[in-house]
C-alpha atoms as a PDB file:
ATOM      1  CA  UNK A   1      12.250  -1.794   4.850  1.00  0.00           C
ATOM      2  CA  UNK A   2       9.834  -1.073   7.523  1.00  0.00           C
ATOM      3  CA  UNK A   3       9.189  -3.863  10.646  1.00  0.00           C
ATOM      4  CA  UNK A   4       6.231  -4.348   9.464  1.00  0.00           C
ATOM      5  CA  UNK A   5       7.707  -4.943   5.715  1.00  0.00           C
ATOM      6  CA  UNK A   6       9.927  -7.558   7.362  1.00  0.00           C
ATOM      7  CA  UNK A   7       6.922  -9.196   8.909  1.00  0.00           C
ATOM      8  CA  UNK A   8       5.139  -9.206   5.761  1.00  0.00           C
ATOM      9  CA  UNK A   9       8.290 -10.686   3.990  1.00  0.00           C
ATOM     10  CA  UNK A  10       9.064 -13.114   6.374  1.00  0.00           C
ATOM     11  CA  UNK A  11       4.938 -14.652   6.252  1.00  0.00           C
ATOM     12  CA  UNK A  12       5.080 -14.959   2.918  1.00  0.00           C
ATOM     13  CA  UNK A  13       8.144 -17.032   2.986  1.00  0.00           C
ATOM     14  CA  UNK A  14       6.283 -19.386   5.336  1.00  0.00           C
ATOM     15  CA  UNK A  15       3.272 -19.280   3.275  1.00  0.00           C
ATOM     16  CA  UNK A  16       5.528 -20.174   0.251  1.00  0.00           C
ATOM     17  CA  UNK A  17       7.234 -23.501   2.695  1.00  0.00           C
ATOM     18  CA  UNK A  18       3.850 -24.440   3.585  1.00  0.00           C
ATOM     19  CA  UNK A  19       2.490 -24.462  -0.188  1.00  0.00           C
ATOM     20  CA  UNK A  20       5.408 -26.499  -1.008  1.00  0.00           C
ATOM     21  CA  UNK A  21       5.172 -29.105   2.057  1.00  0.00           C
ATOM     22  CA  UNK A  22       1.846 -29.625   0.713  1.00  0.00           C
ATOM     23  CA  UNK A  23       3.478 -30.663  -2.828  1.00  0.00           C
ATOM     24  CA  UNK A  24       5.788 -32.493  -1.535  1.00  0.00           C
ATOM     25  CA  UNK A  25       3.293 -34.634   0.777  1.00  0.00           C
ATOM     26  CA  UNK A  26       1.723 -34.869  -2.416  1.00  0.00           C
ATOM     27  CA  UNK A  27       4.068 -36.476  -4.128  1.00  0.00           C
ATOM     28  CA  UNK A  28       4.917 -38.578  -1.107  1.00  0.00           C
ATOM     29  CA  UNK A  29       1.200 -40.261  -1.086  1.00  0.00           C
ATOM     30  CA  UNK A  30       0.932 -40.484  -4.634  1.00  0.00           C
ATOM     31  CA  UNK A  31       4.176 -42.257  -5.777  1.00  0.00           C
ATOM     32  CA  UNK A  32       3.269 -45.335  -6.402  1.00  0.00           C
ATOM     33  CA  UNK A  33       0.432 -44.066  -8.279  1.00  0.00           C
ATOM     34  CA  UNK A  34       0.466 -45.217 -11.993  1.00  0.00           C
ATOM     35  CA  UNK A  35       0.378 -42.211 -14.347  1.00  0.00           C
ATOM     36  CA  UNK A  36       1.266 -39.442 -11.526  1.00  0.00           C
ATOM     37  CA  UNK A  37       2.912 -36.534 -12.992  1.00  0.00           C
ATOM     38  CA  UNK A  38       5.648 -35.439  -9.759  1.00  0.00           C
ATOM     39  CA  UNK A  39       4.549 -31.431  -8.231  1.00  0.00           C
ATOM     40  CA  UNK A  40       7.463 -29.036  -8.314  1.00  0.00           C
ATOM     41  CA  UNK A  41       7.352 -26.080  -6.194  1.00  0.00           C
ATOM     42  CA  UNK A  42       9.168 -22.897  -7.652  1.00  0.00           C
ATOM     43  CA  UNK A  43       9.552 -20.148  -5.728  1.00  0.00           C
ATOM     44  CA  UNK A  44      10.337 -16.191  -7.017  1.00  0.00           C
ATOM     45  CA  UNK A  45      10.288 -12.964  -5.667  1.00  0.00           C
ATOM     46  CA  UNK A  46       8.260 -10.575  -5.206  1.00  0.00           C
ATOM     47  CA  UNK A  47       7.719  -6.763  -5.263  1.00  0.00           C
ATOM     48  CA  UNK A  48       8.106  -5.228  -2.667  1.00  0.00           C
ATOM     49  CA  UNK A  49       9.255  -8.240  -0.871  1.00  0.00           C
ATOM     50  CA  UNK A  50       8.854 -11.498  -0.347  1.00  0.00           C
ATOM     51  CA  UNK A  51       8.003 -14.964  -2.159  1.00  0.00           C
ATOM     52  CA  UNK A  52       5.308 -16.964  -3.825  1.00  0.00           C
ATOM     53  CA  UNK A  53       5.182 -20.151  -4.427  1.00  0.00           C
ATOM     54  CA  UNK A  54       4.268 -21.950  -7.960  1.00  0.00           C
ATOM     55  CA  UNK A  55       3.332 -25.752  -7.990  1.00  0.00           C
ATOM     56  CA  UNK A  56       3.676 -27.321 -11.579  1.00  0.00           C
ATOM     57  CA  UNK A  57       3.461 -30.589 -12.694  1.00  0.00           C
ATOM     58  CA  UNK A  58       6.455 -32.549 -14.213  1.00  0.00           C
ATOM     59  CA  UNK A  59       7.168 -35.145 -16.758  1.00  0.00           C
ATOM     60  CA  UNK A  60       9.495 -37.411 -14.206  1.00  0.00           C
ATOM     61  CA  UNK A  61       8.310 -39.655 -11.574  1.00  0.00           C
ATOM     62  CA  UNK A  62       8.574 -39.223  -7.467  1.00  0.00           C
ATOM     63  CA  UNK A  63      12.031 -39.917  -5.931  1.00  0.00           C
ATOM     64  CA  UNK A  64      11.506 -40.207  -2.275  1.00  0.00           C
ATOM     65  CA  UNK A  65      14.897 -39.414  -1.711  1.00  0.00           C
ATOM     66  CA  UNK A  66      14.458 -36.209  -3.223  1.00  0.00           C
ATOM     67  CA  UNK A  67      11.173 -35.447  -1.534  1.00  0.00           C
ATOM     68  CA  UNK A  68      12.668 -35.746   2.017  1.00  0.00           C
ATOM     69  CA  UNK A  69      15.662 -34.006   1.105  1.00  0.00           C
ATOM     70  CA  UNK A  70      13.371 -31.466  -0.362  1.00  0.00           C
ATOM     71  CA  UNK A  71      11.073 -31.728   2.856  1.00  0.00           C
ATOM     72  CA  UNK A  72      13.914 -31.097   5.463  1.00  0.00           C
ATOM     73  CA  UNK A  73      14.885 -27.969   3.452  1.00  0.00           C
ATOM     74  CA  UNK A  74      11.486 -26.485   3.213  1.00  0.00           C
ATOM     75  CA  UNK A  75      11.509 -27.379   7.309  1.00  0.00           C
ATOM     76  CA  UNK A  76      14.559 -25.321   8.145  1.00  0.00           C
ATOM     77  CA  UNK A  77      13.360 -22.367   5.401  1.00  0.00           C
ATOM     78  CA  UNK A  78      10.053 -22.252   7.625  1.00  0.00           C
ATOM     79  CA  UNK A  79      11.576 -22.078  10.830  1.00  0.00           C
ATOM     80  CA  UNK A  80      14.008 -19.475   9.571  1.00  0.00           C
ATOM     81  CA  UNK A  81      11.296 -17.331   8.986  1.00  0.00           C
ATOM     82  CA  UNK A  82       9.560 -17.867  11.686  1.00  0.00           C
ATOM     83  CA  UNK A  83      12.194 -16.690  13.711  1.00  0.00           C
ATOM     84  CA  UNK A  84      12.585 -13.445  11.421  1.00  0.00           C
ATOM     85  CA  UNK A  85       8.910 -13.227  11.862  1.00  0.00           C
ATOM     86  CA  UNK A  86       9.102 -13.057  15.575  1.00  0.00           C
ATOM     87  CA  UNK A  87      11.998 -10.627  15.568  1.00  0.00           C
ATOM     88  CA  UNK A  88      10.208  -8.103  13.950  1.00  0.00           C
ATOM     89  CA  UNK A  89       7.367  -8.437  15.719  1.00  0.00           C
ATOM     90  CA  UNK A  90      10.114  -8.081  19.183  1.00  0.00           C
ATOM     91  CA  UNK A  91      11.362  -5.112  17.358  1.00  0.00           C
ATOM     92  CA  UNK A  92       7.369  -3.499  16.988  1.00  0.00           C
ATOM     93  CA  UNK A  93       6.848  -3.906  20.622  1.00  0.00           C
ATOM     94  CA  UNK A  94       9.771  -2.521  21.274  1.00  0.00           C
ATOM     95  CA  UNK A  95       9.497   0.375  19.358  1.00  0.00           C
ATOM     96  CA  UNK A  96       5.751   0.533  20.536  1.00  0.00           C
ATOM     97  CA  UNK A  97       7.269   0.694  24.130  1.00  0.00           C
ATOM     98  CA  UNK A  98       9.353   3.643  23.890  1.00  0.00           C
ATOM     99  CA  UNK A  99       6.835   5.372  22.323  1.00  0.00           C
ATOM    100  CA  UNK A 100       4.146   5.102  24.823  1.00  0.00           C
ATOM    101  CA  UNK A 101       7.033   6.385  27.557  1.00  0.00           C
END
């Protein structure tokens, strides 16, 4: 995989966090909503790399417990990436460096 293949991966695993933060914030304002189907997020790979993100509704109703559990996870998957994100973009300037000398 190329750097900028890593980059690529590692944005659309942020993309895929932020898409479900927003579900879960969501879910979050509209518990106590009568009728409100819950959002799930799914998340799958993709070719040649990477994630997307699927919201869906369900048939079950909003456990906040679940939802911040859910949100701290999506949290530290973000800044995971983020940090892959910067490494490869480290690694291009690097490599853009030696080539200029």
């Amino acid at each position: 995989m190329s750097i900028s293949g890593i980059s690529s991966t590692a944005l659309s695993g942020m993309r895929a966090q932020t898409t479900r933060v927003s579900a879960i914030a969501n879910n979050i304002a509209n518990s106590s909503t009568p009728g409100y189907a819950s959002l799930n997020t799914s998340l799958t790979s993709v070719e040649p790399g990477g994630v997307q993100a699927v919201v869906s509704p369900t048939a079950s109703d909003v456990d906040p417990a679940t939802e911040l559990t859910d949100l701290i996870e999506a949290e530290q998957s973000y800044k995971a990436k983020a940090v892959v994100f910067e490494t490869g973009a480290d690694m291009w300037e690097m490599l853009m460096s030696i080539k200029r000398d």
